[in-house]
C-alpha atoms as a PDB file:
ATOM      1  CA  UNK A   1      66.723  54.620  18.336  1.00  0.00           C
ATOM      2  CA  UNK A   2      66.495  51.610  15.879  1.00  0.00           C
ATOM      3  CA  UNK A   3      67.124  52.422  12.688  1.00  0.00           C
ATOM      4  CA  UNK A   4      66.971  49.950   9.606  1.00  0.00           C
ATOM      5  CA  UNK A   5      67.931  49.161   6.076  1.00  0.00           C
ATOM      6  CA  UNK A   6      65.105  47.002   5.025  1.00  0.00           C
ATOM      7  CA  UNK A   7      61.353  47.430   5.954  1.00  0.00           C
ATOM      8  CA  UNK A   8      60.084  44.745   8.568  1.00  0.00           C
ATOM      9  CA  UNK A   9      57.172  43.565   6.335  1.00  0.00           C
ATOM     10  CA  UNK A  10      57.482  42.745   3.078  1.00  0.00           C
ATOM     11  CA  UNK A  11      58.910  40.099   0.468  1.00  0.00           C
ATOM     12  CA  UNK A  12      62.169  40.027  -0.943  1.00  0.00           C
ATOM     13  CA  UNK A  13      61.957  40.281  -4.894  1.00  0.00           C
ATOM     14  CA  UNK A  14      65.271  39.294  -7.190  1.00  0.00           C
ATOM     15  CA  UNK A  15      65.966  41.458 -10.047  1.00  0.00           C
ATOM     16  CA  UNK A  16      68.526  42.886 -12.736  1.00  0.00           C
ATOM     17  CA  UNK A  17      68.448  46.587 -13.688  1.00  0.00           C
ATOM     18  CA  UNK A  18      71.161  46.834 -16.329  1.00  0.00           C
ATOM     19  CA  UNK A  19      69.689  45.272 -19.780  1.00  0.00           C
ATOM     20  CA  UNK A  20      70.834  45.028 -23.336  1.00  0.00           C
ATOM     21  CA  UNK A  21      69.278  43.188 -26.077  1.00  0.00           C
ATOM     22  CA  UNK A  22      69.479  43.124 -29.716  1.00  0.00           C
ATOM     23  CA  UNK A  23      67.347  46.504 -30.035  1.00  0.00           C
ATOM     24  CA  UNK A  24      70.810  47.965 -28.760  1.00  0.00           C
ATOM     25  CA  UNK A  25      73.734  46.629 -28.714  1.00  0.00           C
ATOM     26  CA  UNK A  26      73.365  43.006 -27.696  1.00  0.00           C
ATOM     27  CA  UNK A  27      72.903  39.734 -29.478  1.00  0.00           C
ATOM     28  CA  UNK A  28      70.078  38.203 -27.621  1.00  0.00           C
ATOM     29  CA  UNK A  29      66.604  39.486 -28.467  1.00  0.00           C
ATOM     30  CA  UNK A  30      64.373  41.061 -25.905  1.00  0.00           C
ATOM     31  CA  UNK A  31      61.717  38.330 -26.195  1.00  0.00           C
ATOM     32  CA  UNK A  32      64.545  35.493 -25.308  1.00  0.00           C
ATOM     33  CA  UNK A  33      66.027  38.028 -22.384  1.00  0.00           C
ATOM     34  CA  UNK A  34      63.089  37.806 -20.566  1.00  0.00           C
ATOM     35  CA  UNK A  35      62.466  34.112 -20.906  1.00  0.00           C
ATOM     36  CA  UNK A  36      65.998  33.649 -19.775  1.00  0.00           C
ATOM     37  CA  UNK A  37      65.548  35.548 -16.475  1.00  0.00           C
ATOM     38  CA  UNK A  38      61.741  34.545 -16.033  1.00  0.00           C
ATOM     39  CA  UNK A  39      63.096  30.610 -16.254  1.00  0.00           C
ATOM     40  CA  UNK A  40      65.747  31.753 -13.780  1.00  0.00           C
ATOM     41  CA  UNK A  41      63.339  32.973 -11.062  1.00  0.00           C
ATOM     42  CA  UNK A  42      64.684  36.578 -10.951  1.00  0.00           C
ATOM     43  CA  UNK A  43      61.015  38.567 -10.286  1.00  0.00           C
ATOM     44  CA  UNK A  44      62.079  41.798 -12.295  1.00  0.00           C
ATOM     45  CA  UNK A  45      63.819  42.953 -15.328  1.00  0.00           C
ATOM     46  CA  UNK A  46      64.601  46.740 -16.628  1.00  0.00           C
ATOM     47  CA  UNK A  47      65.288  46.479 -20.153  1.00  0.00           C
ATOM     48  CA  UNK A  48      67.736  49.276 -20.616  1.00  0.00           C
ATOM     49  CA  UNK A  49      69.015  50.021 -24.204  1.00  0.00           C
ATOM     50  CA  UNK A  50      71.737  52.448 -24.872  1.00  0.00           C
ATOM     51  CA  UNK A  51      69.539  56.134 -25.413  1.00  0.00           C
ATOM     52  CA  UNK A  52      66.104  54.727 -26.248  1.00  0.00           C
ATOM     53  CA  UNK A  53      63.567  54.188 -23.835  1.00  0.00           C
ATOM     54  CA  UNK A  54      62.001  50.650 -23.533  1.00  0.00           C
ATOM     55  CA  UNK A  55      58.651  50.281 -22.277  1.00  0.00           C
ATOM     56  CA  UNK A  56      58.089  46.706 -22.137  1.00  0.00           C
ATOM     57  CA  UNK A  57      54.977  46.203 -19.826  1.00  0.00           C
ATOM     58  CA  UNK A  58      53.851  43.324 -23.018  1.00  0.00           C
ATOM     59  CA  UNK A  59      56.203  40.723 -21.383  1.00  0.00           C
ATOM     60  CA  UNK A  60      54.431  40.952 -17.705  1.00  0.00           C
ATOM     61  CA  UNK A  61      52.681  38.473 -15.913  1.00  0.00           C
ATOM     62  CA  UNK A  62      51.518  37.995 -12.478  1.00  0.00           C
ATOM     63  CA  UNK A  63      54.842  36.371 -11.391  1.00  0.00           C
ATOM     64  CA  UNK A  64      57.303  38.599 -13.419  1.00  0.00           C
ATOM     65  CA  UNK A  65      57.507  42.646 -14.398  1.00  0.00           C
ATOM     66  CA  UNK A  66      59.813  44.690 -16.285  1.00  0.00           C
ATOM     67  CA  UNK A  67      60.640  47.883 -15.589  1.00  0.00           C
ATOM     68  CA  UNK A  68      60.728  50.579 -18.359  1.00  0.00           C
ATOM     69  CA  UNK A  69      64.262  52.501 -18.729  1.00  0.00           C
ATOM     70  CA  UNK A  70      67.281  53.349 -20.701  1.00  0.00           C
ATOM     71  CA  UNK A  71      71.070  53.830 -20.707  1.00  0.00           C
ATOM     72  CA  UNK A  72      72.212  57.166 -22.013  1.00  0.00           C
ATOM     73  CA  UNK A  73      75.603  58.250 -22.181  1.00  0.00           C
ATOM     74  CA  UNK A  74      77.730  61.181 -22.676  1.00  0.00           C
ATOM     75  CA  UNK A  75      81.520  61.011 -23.723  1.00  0.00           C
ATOM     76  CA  UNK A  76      83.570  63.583 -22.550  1.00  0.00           C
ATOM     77  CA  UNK A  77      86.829  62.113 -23.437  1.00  0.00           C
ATOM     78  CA  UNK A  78      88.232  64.102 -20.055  1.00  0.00           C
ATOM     79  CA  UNK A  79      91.036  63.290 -18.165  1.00  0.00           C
ATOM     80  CA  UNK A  80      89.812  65.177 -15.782  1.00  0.00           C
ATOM     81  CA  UNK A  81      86.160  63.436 -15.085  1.00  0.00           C
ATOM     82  CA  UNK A  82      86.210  61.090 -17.439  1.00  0.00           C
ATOM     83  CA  UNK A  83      86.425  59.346 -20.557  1.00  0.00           C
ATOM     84  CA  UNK A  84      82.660  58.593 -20.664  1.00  0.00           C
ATOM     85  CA  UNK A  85      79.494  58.526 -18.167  1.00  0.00           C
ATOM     86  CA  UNK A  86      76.511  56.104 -18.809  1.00  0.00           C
ATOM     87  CA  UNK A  87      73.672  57.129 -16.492  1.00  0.00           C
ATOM     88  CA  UNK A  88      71.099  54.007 -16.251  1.00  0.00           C
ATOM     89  CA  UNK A  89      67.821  55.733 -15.587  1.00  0.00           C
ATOM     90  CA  UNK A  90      64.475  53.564 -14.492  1.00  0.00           C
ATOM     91  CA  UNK A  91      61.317  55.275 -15.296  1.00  0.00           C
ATOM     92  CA  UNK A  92      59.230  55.903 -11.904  1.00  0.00           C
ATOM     93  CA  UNK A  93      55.652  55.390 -12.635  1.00  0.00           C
ATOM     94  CA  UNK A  94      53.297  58.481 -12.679  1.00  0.00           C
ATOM     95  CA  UNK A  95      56.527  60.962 -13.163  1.00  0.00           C
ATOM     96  CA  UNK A  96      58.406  59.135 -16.320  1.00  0.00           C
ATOM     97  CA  UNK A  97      57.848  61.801 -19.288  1.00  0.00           C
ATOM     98  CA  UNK A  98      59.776  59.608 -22.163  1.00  0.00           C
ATOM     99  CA  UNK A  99      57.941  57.435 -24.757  1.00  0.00           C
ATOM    100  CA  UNK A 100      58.401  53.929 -25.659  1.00  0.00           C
ATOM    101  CA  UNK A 101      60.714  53.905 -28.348  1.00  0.00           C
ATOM    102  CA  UNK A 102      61.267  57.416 -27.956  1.00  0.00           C
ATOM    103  CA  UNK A 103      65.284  58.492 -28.849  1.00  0.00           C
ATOM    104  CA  UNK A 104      66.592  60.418 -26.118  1.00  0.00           C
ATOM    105  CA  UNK A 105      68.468  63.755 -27.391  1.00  0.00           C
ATOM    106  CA  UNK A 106      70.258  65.715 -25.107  1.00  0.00           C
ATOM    107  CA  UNK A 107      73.430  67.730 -25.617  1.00  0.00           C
ATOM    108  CA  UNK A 108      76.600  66.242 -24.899  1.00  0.00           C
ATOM    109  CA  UNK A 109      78.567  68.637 -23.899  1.00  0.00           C
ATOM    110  CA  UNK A 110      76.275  69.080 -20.782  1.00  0.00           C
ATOM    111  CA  UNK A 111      78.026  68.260 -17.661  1.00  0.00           C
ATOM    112  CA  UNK A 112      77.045  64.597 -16.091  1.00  0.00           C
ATOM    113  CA  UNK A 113      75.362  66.128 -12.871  1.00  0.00           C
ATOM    114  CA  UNK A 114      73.457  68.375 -15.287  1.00  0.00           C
ATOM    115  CA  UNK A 115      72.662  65.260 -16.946  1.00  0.00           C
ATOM    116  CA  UNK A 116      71.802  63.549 -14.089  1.00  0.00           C
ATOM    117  CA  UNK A 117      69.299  66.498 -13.068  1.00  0.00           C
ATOM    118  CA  UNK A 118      67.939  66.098 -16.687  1.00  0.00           C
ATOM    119  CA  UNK A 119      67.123  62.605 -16.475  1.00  0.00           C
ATOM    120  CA  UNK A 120      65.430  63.080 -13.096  1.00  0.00           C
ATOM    121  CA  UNK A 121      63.670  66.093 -14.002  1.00  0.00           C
ATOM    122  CA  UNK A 122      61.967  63.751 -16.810  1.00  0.00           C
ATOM    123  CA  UNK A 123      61.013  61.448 -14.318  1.00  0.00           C
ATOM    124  CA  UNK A 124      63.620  58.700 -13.900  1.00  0.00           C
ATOM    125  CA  UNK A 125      65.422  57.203 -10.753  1.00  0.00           C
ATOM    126  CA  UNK A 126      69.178  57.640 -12.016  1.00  0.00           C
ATOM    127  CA  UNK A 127      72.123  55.015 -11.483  1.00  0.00           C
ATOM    128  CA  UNK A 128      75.607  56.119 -11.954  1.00  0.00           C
ATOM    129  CA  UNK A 129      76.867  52.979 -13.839  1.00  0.00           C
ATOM    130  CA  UNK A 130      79.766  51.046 -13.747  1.00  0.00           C
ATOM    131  CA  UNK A 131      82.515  54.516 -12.849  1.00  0.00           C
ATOM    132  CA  UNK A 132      85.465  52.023 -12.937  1.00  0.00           C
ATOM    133  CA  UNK A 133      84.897  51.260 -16.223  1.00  0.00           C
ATOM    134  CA  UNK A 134      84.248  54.462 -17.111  1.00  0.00           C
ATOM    135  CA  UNK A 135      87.519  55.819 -15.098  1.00  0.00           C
ATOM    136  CA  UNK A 136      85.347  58.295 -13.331  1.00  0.00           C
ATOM    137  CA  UNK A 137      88.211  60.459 -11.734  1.00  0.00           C
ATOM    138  CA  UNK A 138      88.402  59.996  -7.702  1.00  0.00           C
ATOM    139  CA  UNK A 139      89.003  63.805  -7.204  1.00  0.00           C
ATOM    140  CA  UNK A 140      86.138  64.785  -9.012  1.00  0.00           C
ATOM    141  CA  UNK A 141      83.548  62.207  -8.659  1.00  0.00           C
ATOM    142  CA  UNK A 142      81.703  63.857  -6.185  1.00  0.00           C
ATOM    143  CA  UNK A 143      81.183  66.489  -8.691  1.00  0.00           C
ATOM    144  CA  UNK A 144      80.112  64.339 -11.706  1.00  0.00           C
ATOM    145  CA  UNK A 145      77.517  62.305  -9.212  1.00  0.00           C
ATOM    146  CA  UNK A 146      74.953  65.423  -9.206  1.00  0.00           C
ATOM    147  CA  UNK A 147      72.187  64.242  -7.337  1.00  0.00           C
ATOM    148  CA  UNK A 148      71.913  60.482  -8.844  1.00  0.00           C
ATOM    149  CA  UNK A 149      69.887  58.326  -6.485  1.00  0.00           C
ATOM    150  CA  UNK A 150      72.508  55.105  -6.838  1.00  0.00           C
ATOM    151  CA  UNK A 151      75.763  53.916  -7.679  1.00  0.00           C
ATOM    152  CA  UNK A 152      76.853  50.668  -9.921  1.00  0.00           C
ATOM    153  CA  UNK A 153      78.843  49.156  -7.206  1.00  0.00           C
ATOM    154  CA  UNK A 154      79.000  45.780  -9.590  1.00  0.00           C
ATOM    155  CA  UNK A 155      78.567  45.358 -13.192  1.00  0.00           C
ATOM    156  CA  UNK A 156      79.105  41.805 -14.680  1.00  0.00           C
ATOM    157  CA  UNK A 157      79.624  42.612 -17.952  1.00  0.00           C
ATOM    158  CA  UNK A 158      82.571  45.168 -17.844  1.00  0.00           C
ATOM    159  CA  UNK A 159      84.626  41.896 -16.082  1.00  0.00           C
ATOM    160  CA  UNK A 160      88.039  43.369 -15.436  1.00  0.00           C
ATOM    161  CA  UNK A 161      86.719  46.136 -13.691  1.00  0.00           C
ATOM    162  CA  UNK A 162      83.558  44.972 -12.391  1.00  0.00           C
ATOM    163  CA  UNK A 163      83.676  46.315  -8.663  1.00  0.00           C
ATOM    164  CA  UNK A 164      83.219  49.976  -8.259  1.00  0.00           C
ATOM    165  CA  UNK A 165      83.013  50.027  -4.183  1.00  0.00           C
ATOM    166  CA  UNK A 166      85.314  52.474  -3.467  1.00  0.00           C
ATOM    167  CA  UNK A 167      83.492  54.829  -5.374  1.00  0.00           C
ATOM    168  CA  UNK A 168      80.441  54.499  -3.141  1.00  0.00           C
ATOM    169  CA  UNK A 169      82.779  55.024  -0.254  1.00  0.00           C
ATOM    170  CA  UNK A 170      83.946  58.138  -1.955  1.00  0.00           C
ATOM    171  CA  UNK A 171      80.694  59.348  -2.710  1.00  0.00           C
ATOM    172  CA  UNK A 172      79.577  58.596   1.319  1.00  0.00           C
ATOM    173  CA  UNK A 173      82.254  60.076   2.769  1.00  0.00           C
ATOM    174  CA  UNK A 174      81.694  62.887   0.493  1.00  0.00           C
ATOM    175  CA  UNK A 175      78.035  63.576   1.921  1.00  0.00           C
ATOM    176  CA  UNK A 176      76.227  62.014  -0.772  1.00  0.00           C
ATOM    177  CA  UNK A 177      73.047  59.870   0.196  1.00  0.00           C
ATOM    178  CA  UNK A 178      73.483  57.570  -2.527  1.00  0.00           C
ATOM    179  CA  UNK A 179      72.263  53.256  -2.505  1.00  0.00           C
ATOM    180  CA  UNK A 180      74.537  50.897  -4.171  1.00  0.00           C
ATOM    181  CA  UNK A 181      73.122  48.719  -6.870  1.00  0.00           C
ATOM    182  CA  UNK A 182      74.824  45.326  -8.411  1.00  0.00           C
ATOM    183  CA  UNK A 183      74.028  44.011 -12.142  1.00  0.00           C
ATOM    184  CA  UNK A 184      74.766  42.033 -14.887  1.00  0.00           C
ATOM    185  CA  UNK A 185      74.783  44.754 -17.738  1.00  0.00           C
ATOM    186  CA  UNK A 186      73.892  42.037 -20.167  1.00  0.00           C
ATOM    187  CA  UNK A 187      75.185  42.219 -23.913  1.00  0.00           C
ATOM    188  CA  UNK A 188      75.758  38.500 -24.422  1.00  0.00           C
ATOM    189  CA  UNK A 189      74.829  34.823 -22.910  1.00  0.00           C
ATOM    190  CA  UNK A 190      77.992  35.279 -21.134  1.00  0.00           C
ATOM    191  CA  UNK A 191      77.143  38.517 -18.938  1.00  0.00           C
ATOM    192  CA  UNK A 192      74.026  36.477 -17.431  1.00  0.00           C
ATOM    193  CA  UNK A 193      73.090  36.014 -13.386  1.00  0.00           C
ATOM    194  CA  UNK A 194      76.440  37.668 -12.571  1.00  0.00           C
ATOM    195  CA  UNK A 195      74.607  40.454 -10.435  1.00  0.00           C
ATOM    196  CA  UNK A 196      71.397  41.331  -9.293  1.00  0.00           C
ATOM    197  CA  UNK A 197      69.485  43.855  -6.595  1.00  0.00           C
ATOM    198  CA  UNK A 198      67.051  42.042  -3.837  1.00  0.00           C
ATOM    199  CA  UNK A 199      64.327  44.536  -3.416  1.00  0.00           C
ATOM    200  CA  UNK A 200      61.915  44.305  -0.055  1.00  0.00           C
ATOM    201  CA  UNK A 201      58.113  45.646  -1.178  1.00  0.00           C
ATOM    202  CA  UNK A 202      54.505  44.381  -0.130  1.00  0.00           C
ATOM    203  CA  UNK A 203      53.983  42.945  -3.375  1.00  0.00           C
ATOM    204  CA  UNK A 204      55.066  42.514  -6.619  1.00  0.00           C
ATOM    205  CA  UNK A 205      54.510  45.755  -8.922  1.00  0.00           C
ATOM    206  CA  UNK A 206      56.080  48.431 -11.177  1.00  0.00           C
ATOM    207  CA  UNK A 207      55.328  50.993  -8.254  1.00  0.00           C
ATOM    208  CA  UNK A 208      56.722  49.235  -5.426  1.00  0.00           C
ATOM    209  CA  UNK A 209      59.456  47.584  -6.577  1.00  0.00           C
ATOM    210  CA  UNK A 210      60.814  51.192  -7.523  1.00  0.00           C
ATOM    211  CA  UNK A 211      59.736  52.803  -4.705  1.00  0.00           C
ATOM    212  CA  UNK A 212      62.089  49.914  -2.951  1.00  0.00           C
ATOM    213  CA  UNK A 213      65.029  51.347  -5.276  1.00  0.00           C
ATOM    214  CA  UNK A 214      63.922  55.002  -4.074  1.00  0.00           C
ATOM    215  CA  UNK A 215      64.228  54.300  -0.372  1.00  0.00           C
ATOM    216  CA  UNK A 216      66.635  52.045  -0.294  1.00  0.00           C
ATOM    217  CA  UNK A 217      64.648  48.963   0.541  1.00  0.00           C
ATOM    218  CA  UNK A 218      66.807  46.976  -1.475  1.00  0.00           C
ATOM    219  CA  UNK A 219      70.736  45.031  -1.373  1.00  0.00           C
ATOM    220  CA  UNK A 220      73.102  44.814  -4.094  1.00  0.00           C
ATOM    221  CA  UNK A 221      74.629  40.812  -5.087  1.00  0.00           C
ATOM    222  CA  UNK A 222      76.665  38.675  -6.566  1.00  0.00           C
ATOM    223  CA  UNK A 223      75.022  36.046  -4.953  1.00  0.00           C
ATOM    224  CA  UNK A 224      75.441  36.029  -1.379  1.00  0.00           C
ATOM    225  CA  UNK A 225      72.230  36.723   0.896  1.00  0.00           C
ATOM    226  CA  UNK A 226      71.403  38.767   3.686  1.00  0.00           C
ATOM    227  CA  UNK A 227      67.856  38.860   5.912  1.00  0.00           C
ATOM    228  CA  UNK A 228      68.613  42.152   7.746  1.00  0.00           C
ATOM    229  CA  UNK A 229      70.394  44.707   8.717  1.00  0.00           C
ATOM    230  CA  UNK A 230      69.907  47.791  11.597  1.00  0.00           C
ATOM    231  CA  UNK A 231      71.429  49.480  14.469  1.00  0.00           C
ATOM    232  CA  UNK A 232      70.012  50.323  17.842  1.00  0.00           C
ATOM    233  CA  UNK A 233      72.532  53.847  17.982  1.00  0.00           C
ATOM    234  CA  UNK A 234      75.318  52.274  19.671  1.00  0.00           C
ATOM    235  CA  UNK A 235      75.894  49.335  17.550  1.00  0.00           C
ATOM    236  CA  UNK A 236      75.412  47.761  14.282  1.00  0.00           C
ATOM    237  CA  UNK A 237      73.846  44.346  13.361  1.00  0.00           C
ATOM    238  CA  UNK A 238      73.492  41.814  10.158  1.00  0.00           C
ATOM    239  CA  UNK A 239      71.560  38.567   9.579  1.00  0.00           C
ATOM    240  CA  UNK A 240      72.233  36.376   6.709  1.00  0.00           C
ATOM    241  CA  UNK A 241      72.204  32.756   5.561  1.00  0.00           C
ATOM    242  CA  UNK A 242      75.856  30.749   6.308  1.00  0.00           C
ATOM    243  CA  UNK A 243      78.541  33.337   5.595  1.00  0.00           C
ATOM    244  CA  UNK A 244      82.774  32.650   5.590  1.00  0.00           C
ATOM    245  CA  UNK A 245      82.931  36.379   5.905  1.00  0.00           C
ATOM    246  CA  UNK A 246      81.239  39.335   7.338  1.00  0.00           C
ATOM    247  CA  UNK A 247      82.409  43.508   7.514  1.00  0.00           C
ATOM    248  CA  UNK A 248      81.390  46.802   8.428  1.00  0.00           C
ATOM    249  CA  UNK A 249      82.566  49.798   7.253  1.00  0.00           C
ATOM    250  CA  UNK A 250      82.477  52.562   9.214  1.00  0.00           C
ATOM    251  CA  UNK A 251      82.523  56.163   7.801  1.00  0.00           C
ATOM    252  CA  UNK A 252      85.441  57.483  10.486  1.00  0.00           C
ATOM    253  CA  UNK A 253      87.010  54.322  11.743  1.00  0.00           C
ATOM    254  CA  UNK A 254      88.177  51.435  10.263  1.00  0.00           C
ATOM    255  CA  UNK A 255      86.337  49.088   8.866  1.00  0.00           C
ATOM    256  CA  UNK A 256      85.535  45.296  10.969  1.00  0.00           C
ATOM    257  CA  UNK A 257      85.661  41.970   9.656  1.00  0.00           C
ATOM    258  CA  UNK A 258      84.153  38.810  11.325  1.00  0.00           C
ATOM    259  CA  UNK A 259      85.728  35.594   9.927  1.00  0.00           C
ATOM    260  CA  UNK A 260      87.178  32.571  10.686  1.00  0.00           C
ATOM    261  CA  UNK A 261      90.637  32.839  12.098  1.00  0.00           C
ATOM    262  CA  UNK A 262      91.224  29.457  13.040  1.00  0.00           C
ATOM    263  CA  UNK A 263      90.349  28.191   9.416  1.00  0.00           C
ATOM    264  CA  UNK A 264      88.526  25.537   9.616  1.00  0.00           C
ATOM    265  CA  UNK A 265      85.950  26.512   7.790  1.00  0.00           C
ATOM    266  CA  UNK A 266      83.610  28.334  10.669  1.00  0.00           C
ATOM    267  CA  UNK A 267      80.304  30.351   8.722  1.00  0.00           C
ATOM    268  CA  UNK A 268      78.474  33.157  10.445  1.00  0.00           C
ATOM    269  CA  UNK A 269      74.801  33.845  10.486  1.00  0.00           C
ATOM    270  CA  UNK A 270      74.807  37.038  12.745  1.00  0.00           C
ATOM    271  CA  UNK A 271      77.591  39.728  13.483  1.00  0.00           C
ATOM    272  CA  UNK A 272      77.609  42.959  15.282  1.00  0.00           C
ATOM    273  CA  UNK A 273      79.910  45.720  15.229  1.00  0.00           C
ATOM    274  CA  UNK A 274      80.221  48.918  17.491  1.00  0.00           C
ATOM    275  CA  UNK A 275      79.428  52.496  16.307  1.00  0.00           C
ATOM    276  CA  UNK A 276      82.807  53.804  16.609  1.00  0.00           C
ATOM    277  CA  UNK A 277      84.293  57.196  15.402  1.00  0.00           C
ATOM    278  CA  UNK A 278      87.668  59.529  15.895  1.00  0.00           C
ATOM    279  CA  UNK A 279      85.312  62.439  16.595  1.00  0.00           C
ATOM    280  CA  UNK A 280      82.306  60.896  18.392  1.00  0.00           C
ATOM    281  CA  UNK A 281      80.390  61.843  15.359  1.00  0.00           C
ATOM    282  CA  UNK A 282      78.479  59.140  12.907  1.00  0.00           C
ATOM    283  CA  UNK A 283      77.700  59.698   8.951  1.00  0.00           C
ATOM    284  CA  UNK A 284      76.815  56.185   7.603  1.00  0.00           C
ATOM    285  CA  UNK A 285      77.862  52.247   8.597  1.00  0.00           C
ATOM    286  CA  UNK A 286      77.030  49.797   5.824  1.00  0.00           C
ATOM    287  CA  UNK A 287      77.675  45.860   5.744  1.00  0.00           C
ATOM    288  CA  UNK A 288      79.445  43.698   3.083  1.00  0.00           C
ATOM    289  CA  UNK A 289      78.591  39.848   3.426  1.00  0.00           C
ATOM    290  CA  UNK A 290      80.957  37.048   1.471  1.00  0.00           C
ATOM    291  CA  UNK A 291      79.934  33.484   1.000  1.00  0.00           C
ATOM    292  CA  UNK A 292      80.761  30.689  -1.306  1.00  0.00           C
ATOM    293  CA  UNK A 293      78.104  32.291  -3.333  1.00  0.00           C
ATOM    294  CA  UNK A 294      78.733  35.458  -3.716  1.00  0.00           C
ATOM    295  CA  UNK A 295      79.192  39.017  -2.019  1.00  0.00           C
ATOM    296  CA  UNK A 296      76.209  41.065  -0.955  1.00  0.00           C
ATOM    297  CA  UNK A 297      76.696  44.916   0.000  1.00  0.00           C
ATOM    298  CA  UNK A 298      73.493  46.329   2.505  1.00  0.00           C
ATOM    299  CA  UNK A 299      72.158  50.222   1.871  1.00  0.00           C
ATOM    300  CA  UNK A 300      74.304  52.333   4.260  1.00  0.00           C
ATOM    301  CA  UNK A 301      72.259  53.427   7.314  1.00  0.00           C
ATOM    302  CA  UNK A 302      72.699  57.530   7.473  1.00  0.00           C
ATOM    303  CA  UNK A 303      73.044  59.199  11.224  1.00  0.00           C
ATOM    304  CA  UNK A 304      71.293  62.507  10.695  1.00  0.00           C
END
């Protein structure tokens, strides 16, 4: 049975979900933001302040939407969870329940899957952002993820501690069905294009584009490509513009790597890996692609 990440039809639609601007803590306004990523070709742009919602539907056109959200936060100060959990949440049109400009109050003390549930109960898709940063604890991370729909797998702006990937790996292997999102958490000119989300829908709207982040119809970059990904049940297969570097990561076997062991340079536009587990059984395979450009993660496909 073929099962894939991305939806046969469709266009592919660039986009940053991890926004600050001078109505938060930033030091570019929200007017210049969007220029900035309009002139840059990205097709989409949640504006995400720290605890107020942004509805921002002025600065549409026909070739570029934002996406109404926020970034709470709780601070637990916990060696134990954490010292902190910021929760970027992306209204779903036709569910969202917060205001433009509304302040979000919630009581901090709540634990951050409780959080999580609140945020989703108000109508918002939820990302767990940047847990590196954060030092979301390993042992308990599981725990703290609730039922959030995504993990910040790369945040540009945090720098030193930017990749979070093993903590999608420890949600996975943990049971969680859970996508992996990349951004550039913008607070300054230097945090731009760093990392971005390619989203597959029929056209370019609110409602599909987050419906693409809902199912998973989407990649995570930092600038390398990919055209598809899927497996026939017995093994697993990636497409993608010129790549140095291609692996899979299996959920009960180690991982595979295609490269070039000779190197001389060799690229790869197609790999294929077998489905291969210790106990014949299969949770999830997922595909990370490296190129001069970047690094690109796919959705992980889930064995039922």
């Amino acid at each position: 049975m073929i099962k894939r990440a991305f939806t046969e039809d469709g266009n592919w639609y660039k986009g940053n979900l991890h926004t600050h601007t001078t109505a938060s803590d930033g030091t570019i306004t929200q007017e210049e933001t969007v220029r900035i990523y309009r002139d840059a070709k990205y097709d989409f742009l949640a504006l995400t302040e720290h605890n107020t919602y942004t509805d921002t539907t002025k600065y549409d056109s026909e070739s570029f939407i934002t996406i109404a959200g926020a970034e709470p936060m709780l601070w637990h100060n916990s060696r134990e969870t954490a010292f902190t959990a910021h929760i970027v949440c992306i209204g779903i049109p036709g569910k969202i329940k917060f205001k433009d400009g509304q302040v979000l109050e919630y009581d901090n003390g709540m634990s951050t899957a409780d959080f999580i549930s609140w945020l989703k109960e108000n109508g918002n898709y939820t990302i767990f952002a940047h847990p590196n940063w954060s030092r979301t604890r390993f042992e308990h991370f599981c725990d703290c993820l609730g039922d959030a729909d995504a993990i910040e797998v790369y945040n540009h702006g945090v720098e030193g501690d930017s990749w979070s990937e093993a903590w999608l790996d420890c949600a996975l292997w943990g049971g969680k069905r859970v996508w992996a999102t990349a951004s550039d958490d913008i607070h300054r000119y230097y945090n731009l294009m760093g990392g971005f989300v390619m989203c597959k829908a029929p056209s370019l709207t609110k409602e599909n584009i987050v419906n693409s982040l809902i199912t998973g119809n989407f990649y995570a970059s930092t600038g390398a490509l990919i055209d598809d990904f899927w497996t026939d049940g017995d093994t697993a297969y990636v497409t993608c513009p010129p790549a140095k570097r291609i692996t899979f990561i299996r959920d009960m076997y180690p991982s595979q790597t295609v490269y070039d062991r000779s190197g001389k340079g060799k690229t790869f536009t197609s790999a294929s890996c077998k489905l291969v587990s210790t106990d014949g059984k299969h949770q999830f395979i997922r595909c990370r692609v490296e190129s001069d450009d970047g690094v690109a993660l796919t959705q992980p496909i889930f064995f039922d």
